[in-house]
PDB file of N, CA and C in Angstrom:
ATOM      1  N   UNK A   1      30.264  13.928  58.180  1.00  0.00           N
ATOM      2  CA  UNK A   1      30.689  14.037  56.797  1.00  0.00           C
ATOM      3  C   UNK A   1      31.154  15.469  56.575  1.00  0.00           C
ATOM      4  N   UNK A   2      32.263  15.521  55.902  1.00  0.00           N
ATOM      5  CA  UNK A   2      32.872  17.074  55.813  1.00  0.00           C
ATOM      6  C   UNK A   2      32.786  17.330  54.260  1.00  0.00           C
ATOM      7  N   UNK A   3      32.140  17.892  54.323  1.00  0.00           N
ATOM      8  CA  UNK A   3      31.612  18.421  52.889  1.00  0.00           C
ATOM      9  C   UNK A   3      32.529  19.173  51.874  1.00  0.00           C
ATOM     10  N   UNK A   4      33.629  19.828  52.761  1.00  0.00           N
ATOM     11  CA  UNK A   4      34.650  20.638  51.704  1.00  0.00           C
ATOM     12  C   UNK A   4      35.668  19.430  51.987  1.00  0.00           C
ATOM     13  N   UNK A   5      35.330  18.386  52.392  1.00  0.00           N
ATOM     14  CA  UNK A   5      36.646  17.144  52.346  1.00  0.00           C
ATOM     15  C   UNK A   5      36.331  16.756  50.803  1.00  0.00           C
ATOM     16  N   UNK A   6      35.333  16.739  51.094  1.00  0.00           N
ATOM     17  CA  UNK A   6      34.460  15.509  49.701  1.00  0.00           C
ATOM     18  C   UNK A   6      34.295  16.530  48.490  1.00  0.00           C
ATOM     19  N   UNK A   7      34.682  17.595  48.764  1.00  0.00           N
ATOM     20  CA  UNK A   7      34.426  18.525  47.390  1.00  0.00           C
ATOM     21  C   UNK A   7      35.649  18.792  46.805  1.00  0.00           C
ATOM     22  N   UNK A   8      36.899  18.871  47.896  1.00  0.00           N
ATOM     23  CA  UNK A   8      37.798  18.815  47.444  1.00  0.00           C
ATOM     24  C   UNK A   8      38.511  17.917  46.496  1.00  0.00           C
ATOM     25  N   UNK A   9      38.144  16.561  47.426  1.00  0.00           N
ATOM     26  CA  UNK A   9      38.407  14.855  46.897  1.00  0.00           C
ATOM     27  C   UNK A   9      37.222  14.720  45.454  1.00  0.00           C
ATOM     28  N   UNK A  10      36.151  15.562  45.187  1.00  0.00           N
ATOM     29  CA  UNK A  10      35.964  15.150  43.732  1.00  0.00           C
ATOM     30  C   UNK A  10      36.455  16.427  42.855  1.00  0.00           C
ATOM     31  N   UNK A  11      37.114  17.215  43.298  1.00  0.00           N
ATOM     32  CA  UNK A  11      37.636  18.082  42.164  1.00  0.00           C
ATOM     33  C   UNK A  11      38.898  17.183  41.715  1.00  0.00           C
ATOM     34  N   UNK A  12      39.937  16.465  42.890  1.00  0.00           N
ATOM     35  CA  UNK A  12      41.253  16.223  42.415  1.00  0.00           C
ATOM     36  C   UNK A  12      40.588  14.641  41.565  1.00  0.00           C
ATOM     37  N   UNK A  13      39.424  14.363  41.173  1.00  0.00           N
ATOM     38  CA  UNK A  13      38.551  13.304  40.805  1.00  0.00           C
ATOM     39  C   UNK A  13      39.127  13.720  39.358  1.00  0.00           C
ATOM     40  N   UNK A  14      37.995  14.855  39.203  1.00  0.00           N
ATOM     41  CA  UNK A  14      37.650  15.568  38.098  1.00  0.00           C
ATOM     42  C   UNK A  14      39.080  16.063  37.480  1.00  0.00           C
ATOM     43  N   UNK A  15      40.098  16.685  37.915  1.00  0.00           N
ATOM     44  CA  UNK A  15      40.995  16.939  37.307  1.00  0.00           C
ATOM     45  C   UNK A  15      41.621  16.179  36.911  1.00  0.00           C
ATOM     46  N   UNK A  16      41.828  14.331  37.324  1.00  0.00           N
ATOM     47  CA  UNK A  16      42.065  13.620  36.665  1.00  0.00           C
ATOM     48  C   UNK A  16      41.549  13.155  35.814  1.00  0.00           C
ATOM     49  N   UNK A  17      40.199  13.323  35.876  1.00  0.00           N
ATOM     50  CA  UNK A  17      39.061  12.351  34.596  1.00  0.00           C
ATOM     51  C   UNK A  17      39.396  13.457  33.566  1.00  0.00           C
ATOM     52  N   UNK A  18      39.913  14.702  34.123  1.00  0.00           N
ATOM     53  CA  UNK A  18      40.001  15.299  32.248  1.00  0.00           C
ATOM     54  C   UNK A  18      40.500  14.917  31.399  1.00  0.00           C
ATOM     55  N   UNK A  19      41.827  14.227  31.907  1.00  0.00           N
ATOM     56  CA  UNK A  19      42.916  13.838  31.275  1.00  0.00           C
ATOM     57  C   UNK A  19      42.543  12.806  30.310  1.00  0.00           C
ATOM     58  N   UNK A  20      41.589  12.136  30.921  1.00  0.00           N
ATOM     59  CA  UNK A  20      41.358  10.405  30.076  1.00  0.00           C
ATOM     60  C   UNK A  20      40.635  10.261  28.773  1.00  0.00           C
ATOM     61  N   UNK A  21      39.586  11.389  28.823  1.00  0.00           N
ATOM     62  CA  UNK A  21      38.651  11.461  26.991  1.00  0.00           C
ATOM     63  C   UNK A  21      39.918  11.902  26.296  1.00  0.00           C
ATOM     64  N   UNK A  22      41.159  12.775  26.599  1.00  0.00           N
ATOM     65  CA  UNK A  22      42.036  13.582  25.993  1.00  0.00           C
ATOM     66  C   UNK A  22      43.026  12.106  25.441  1.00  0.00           C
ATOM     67  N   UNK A  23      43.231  11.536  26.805  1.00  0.00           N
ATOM     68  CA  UNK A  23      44.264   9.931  26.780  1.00  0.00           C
ATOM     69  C   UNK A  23      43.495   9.446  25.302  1.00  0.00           C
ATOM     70  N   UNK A  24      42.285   9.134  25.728  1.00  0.00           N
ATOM     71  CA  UNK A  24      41.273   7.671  25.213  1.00  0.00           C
ATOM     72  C   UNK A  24      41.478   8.428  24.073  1.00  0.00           C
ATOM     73  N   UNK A  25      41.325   9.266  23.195  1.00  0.00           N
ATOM     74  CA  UNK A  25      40.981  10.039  22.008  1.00  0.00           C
ATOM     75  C   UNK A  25      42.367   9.587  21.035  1.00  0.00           C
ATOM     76  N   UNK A  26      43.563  10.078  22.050  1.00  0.00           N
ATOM     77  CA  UNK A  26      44.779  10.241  21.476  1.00  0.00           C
ATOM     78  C   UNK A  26      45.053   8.935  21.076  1.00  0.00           C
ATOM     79  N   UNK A  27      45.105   8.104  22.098  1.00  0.00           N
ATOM     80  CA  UNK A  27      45.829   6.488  22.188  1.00  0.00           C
ATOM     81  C   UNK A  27      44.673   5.640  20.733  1.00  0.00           C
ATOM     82  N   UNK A  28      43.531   6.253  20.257  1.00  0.00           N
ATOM     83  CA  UNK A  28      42.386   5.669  19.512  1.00  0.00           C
ATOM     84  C   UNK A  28      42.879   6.112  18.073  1.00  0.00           C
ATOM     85  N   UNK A  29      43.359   7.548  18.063  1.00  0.00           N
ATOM     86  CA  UNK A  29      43.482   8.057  17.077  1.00  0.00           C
ATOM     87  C   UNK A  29      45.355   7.246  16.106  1.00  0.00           C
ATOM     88  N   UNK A  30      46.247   7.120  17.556  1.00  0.00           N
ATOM     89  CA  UNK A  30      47.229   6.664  17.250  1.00  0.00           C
ATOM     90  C   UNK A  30      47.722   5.457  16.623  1.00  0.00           C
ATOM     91  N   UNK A  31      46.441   4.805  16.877  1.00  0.00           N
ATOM     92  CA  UNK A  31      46.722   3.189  16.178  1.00  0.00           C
ATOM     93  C   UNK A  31      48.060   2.878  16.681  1.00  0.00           C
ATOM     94  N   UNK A  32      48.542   2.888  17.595  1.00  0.00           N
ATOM     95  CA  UNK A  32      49.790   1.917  18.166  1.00  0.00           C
ATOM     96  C   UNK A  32      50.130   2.151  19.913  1.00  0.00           C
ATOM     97  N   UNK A  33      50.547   1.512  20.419  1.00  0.00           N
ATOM     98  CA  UNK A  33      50.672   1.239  21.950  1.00  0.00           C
ATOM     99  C   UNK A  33      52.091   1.452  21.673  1.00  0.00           C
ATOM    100  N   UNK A  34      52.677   1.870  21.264  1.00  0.00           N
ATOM    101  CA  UNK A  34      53.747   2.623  21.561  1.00  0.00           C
ATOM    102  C   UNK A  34      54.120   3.707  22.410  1.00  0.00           C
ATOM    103  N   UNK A  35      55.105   3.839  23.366  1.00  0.00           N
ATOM    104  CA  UNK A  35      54.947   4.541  24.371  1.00  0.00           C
ATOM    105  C   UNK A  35      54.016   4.326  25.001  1.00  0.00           C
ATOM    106  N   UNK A  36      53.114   4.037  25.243  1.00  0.00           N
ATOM    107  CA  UNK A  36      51.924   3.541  26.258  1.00  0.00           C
ATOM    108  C   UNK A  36      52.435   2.541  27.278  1.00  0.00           C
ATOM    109  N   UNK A  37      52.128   3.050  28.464  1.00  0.00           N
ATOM    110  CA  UNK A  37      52.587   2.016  29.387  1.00  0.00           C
ATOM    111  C   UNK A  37      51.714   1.342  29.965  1.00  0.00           C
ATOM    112  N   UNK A  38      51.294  -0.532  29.988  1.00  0.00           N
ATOM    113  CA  UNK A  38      50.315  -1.194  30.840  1.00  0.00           C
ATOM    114  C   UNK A  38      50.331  -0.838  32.231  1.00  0.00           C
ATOM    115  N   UNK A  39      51.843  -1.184  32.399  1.00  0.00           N
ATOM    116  CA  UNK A  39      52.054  -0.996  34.313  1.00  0.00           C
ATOM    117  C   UNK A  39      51.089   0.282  34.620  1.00  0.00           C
ATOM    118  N   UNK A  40      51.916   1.629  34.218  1.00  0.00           N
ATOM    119  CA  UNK A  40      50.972   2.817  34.128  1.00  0.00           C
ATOM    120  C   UNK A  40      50.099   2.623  34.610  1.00  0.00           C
ATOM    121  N   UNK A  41      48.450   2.058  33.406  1.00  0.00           N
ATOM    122  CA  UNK A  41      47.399   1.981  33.094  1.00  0.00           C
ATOM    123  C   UNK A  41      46.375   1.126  34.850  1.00  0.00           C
ATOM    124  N   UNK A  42      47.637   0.230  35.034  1.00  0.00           N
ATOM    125  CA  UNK A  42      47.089  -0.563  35.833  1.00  0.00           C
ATOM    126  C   UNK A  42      47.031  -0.195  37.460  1.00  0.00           C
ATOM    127  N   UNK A  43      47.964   0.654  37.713  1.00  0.00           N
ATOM    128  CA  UNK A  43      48.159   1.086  38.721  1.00  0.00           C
ATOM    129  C   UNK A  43      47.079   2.215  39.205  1.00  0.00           C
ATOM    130  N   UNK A  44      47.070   3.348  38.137  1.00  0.00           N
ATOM    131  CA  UNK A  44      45.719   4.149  38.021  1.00  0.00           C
ATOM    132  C   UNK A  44      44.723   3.151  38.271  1.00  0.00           C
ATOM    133  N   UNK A  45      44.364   2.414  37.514  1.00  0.00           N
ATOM    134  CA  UNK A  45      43.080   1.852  37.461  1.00  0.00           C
ATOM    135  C   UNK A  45      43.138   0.971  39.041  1.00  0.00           C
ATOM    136  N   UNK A  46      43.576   0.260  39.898  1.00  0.00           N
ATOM    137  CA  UNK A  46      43.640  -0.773  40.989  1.00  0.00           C
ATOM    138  C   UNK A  46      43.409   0.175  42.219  1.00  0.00           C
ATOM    139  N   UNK A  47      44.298   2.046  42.032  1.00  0.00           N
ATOM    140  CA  UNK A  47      44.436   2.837  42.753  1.00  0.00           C
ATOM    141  C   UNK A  47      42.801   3.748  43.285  1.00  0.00           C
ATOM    142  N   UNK A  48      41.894   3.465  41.911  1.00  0.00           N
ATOM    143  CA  UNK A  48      40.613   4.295  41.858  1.00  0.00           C
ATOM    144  C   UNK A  48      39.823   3.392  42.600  1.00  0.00           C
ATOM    145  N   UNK A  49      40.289   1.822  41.770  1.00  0.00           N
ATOM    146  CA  UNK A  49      39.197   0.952  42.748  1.00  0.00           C
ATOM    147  C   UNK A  49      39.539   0.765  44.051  1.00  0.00           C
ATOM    148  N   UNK A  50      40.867   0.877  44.656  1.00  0.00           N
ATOM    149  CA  UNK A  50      41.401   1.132  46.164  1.00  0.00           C
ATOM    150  C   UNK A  50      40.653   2.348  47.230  1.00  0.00           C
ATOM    151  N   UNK A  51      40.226   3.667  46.078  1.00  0.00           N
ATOM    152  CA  UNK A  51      39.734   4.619  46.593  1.00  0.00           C
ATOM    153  C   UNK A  51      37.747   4.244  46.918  1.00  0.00           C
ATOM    154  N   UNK A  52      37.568   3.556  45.783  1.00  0.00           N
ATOM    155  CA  UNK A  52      35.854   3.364  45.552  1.00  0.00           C
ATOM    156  C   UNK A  52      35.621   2.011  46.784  1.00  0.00           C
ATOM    157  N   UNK A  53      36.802   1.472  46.677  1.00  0.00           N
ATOM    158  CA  UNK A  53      36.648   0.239  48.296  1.00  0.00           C
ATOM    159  C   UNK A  53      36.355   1.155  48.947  1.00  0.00           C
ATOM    160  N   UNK A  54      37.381   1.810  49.365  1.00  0.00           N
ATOM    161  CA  UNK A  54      37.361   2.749  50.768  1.00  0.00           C
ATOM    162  C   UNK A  54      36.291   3.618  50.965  1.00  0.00           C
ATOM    163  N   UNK A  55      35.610   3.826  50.211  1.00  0.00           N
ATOM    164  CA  UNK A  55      34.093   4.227  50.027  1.00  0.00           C
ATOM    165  C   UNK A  55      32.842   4.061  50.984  1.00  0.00           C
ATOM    166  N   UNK A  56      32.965   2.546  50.288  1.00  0.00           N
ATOM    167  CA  UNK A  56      31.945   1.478  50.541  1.00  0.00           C
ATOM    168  C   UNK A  56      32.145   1.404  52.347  1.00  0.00           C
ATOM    169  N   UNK A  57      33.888   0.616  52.828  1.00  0.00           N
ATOM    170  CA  UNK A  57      33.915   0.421  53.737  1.00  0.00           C
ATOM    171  C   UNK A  57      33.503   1.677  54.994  1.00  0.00           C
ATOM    172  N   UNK A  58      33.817   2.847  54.330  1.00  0.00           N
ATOM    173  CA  UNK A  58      33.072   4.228  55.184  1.00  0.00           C
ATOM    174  C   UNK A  58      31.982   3.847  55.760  1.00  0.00           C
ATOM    175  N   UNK A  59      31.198   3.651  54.756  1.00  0.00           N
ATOM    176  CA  UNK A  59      29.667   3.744  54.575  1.00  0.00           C
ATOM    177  C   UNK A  59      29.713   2.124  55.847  1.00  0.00           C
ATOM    178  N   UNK A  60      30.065   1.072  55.565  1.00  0.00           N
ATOM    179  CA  UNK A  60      29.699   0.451  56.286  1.00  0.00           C
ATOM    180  C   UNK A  60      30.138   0.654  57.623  1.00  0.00           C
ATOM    181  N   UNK A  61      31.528   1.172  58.147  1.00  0.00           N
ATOM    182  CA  UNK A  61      32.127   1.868  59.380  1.00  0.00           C
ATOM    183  C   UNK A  61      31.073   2.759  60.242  1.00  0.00           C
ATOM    184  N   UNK A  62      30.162   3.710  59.196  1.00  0.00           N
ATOM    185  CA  UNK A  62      29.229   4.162  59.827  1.00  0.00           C
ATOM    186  C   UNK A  62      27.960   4.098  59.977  1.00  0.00           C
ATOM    187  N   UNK A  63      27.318   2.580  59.567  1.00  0.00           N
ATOM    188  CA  UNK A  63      26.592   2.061  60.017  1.00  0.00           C
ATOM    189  C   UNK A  63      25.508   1.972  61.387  1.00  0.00           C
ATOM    190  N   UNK A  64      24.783   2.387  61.372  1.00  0.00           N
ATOM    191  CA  UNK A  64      23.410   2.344  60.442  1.00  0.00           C
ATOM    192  C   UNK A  64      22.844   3.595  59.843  1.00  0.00           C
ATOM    193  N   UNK A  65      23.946   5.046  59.737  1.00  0.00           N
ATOM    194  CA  UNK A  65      23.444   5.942  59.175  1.00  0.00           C
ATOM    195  C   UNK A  65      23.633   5.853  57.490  1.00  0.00           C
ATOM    196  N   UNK A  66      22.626   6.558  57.067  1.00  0.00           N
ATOM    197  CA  UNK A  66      22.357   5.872  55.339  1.00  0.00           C
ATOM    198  C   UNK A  66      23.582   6.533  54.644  1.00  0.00           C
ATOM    199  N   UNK A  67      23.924   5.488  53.598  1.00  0.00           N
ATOM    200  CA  UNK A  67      24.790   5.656  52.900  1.00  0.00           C
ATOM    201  C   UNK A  67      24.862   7.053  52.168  1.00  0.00           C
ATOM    202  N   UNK A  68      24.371   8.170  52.392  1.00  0.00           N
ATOM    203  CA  UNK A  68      24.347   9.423  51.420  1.00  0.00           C
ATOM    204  C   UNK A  68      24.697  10.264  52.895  1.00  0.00           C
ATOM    205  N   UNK A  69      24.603   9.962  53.947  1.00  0.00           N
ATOM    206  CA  UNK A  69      24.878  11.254  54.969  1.00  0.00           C
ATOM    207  C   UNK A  69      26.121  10.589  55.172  1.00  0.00           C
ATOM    208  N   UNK A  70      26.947   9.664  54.806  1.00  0.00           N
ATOM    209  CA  UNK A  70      28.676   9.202  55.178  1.00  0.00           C
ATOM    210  C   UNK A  70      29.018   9.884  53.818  1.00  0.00           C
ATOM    211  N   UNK A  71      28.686   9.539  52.502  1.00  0.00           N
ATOM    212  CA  UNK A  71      29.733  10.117  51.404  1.00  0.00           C
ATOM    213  C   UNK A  71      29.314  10.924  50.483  1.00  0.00           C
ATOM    214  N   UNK A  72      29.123  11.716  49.802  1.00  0.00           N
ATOM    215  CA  UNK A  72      28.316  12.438  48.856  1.00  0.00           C
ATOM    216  C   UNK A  72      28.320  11.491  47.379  1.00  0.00           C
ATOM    217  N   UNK A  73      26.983  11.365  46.851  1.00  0.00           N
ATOM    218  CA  UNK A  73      27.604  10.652  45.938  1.00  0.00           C
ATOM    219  C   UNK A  73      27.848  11.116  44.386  1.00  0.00           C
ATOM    220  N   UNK A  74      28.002  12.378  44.471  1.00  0.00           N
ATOM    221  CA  UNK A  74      28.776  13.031  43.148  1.00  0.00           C
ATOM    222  C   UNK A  74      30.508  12.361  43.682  1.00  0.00           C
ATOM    223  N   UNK A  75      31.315  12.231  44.457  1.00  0.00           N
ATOM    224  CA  UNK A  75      32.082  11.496  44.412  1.00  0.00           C
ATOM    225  C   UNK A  75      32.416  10.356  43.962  1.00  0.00           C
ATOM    226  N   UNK A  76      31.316   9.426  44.457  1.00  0.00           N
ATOM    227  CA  UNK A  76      31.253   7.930  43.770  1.00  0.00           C
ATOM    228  C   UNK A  76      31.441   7.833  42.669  1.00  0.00           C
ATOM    229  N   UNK A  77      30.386   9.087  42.070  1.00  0.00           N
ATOM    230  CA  UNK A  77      30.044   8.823  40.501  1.00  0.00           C
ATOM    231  C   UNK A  77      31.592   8.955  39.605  1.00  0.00           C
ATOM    232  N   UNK A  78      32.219   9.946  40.303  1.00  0.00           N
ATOM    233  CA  UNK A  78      33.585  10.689  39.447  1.00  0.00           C
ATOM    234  C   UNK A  78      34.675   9.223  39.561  1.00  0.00           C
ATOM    235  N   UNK A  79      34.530   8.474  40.622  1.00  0.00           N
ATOM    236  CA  UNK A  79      35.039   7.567  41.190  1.00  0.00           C
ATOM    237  C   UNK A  79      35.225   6.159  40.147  1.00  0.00           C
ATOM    238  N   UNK A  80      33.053   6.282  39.974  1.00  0.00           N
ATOM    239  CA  UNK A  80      33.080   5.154  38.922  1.00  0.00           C
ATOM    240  C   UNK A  80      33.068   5.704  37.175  1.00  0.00           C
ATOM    241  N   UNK A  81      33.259   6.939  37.163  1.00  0.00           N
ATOM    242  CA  UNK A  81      33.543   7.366  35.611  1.00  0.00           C
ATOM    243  C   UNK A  81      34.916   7.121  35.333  1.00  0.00           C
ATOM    244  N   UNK A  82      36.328   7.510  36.423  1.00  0.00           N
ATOM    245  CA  UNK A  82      37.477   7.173  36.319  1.00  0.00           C
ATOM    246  C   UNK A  82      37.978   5.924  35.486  1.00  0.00           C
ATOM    247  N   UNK A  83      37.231   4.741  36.500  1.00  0.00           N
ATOM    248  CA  UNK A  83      37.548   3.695  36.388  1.00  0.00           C
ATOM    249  C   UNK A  83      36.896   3.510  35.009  1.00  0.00           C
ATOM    250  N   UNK A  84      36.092   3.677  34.795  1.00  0.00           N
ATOM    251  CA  UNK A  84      35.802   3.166  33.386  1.00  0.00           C
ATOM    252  C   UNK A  84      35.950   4.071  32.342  1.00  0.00           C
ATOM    253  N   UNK A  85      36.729   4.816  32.071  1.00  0.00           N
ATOM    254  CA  UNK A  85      37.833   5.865  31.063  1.00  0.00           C
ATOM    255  C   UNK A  85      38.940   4.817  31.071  1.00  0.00           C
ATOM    256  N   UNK A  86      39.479   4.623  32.671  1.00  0.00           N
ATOM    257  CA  UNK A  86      41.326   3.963  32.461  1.00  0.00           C
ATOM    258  C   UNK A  86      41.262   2.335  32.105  1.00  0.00           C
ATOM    259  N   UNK A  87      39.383   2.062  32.301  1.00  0.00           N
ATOM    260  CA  UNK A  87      39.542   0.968  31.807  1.00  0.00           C
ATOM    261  C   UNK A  87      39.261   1.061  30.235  1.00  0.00           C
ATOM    262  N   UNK A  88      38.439   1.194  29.452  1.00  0.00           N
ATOM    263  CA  UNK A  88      38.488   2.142  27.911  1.00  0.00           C
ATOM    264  C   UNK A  88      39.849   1.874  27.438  1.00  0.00           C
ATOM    265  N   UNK A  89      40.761   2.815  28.230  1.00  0.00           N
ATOM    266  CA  UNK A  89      41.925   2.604  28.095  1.00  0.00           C
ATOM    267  C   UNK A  89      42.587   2.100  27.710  1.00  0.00           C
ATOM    268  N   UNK A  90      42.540   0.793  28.746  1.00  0.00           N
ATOM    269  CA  UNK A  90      43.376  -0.562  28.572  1.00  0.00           C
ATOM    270  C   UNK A  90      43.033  -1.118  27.519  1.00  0.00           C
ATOM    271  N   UNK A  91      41.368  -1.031  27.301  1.00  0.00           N
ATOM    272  CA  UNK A  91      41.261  -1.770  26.230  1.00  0.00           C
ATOM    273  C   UNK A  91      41.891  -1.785  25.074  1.00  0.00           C
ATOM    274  N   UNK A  92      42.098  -0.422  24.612  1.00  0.00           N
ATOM    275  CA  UNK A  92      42.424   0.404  23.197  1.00  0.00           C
ATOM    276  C   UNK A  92      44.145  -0.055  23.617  1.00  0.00           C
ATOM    277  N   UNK A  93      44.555   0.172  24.590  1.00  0.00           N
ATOM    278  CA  UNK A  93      46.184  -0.657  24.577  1.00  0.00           C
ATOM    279  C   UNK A  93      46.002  -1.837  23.773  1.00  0.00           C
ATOM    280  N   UNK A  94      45.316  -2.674  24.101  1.00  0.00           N
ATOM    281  CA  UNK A  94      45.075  -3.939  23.701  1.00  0.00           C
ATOM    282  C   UNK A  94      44.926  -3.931  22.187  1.00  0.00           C
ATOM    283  N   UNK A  95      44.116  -3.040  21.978  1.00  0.00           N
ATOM    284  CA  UNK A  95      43.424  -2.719  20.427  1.00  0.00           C
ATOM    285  C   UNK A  95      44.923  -2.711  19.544  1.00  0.00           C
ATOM    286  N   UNK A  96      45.444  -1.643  19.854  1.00  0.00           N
ATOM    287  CA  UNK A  96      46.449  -1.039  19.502  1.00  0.00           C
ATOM    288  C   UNK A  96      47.760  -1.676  19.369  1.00  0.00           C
ATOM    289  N   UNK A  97      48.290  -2.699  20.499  1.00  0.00           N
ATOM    290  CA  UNK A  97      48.849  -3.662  20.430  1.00  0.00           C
ATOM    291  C   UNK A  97      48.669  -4.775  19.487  1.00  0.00           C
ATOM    292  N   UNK A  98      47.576  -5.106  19.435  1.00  0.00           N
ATOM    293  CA  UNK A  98      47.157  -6.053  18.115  1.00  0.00           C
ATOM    294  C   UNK A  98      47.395  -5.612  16.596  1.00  0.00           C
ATOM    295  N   UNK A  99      46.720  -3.937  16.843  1.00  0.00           N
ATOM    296  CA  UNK A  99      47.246  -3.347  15.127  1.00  0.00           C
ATOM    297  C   UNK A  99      48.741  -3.310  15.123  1.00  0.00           C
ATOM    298  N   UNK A 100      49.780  -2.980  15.845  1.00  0.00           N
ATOM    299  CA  UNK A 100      51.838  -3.017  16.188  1.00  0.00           C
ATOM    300  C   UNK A 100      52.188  -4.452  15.409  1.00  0.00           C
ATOM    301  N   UNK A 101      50.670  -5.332  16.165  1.00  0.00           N
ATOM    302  CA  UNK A 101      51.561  -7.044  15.752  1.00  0.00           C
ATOM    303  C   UNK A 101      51.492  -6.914  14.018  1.00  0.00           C
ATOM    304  N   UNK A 102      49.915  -6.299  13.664  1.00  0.00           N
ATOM    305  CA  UNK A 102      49.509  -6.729  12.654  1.00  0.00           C
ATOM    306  C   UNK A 102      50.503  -5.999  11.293  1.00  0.00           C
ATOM    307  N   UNK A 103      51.046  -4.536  11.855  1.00  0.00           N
ATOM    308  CA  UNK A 103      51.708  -3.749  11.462  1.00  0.00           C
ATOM    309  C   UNK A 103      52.971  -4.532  10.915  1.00  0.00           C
ATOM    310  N   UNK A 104      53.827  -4.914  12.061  1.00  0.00           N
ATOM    311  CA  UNK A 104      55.139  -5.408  11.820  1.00  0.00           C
ATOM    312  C   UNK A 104      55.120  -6.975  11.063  1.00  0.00           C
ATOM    313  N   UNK A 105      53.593  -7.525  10.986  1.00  0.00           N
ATOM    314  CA  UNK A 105      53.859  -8.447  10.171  1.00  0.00           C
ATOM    315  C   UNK A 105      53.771  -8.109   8.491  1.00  0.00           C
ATOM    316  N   UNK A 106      52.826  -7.011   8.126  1.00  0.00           N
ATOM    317  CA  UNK A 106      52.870  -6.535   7.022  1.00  0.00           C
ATOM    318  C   UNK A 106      54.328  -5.960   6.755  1.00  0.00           C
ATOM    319  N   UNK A 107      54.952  -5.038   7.528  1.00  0.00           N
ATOM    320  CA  UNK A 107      56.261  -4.945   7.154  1.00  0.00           C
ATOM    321  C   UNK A 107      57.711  -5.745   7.070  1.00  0.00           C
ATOM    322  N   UNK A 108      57.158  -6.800   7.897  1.00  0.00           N
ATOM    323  CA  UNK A 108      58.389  -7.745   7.276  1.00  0.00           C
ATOM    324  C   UNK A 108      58.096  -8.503   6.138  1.00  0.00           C
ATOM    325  N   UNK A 109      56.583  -8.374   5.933  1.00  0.00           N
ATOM    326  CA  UNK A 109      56.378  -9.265   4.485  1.00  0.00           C
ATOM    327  C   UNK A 109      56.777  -8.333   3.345  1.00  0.00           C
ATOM    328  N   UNK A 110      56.694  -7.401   2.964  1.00  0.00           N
ATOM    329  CA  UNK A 110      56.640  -5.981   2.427  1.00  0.00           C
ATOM    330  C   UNK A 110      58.267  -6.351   2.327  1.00  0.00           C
ATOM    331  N   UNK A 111      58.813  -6.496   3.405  1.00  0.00           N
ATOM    332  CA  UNK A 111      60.588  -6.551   3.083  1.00  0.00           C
ATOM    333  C   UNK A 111      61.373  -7.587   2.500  1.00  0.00           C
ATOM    334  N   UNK A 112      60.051  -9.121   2.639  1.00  0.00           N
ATOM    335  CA  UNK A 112      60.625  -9.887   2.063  1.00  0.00           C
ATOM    336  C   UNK A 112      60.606  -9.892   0.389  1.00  0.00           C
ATOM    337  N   UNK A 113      59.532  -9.269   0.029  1.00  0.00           N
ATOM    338  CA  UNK A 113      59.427  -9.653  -1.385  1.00  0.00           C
ATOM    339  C   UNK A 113      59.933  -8.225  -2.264  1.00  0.00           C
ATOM    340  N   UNK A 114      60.313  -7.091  -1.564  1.00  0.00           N
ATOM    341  CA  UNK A 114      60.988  -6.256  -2.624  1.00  0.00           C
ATOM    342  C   UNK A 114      62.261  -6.593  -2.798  1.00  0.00           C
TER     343      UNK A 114
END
């Protein structure tokens, strides 16, 4: 196990998880999925769980030594905080998408009757 591999690989963790309370805050505060992209959202998110597989399969590759002398697990953790920020995320797309529908139906009613 290379220890400045794995320290490196959870800083470029961490410099992405900053981004997401900043995302999640903004996209919450915005009330609309505008400009927001799913594809985006989904690719991040399939890409973290691609990384947290590759994890696991380590750990089993190096079998029968215990799972903490193959990966450090302040990695994991940054690994599984990611994923559940970009999933947060998606949700509030969703959220947000629903207030756009609810939006544009108040404004075409709004247009019919003035």
């Amino acid at each position: 196990m290379n220890t400045f591999a794995s320290l490196m690989e959870m800083m470029m963790v961490v410099c992405f998880g900053i981004s997401w309370p900043l995302n999640i805050i903004k996209a919450w505060r915005s009330r609309s999925a505008k400009g927001i992209s799913l594809p985006f959202y989904f690719f991040i998110w399939i890409g973290y769980v691609f990384a947290f597989v590759g994890k696991f399969v380590l750990i089993a590759a190096n079998a029968p030594q215990p799972w903490y002398e193959t990966v450090h697990w302040y990695v994991m953790f940054f690994y599984v905080l990611n994923i559940a920020m970009v999933t947060t995320g998606i949700g509030i797309y969703f959220r947000n998408k629903h207030l756009d529908k609810k939006t544009v139906g108040v404004n075409k009613l709004a247009a019919v009757t003035e």
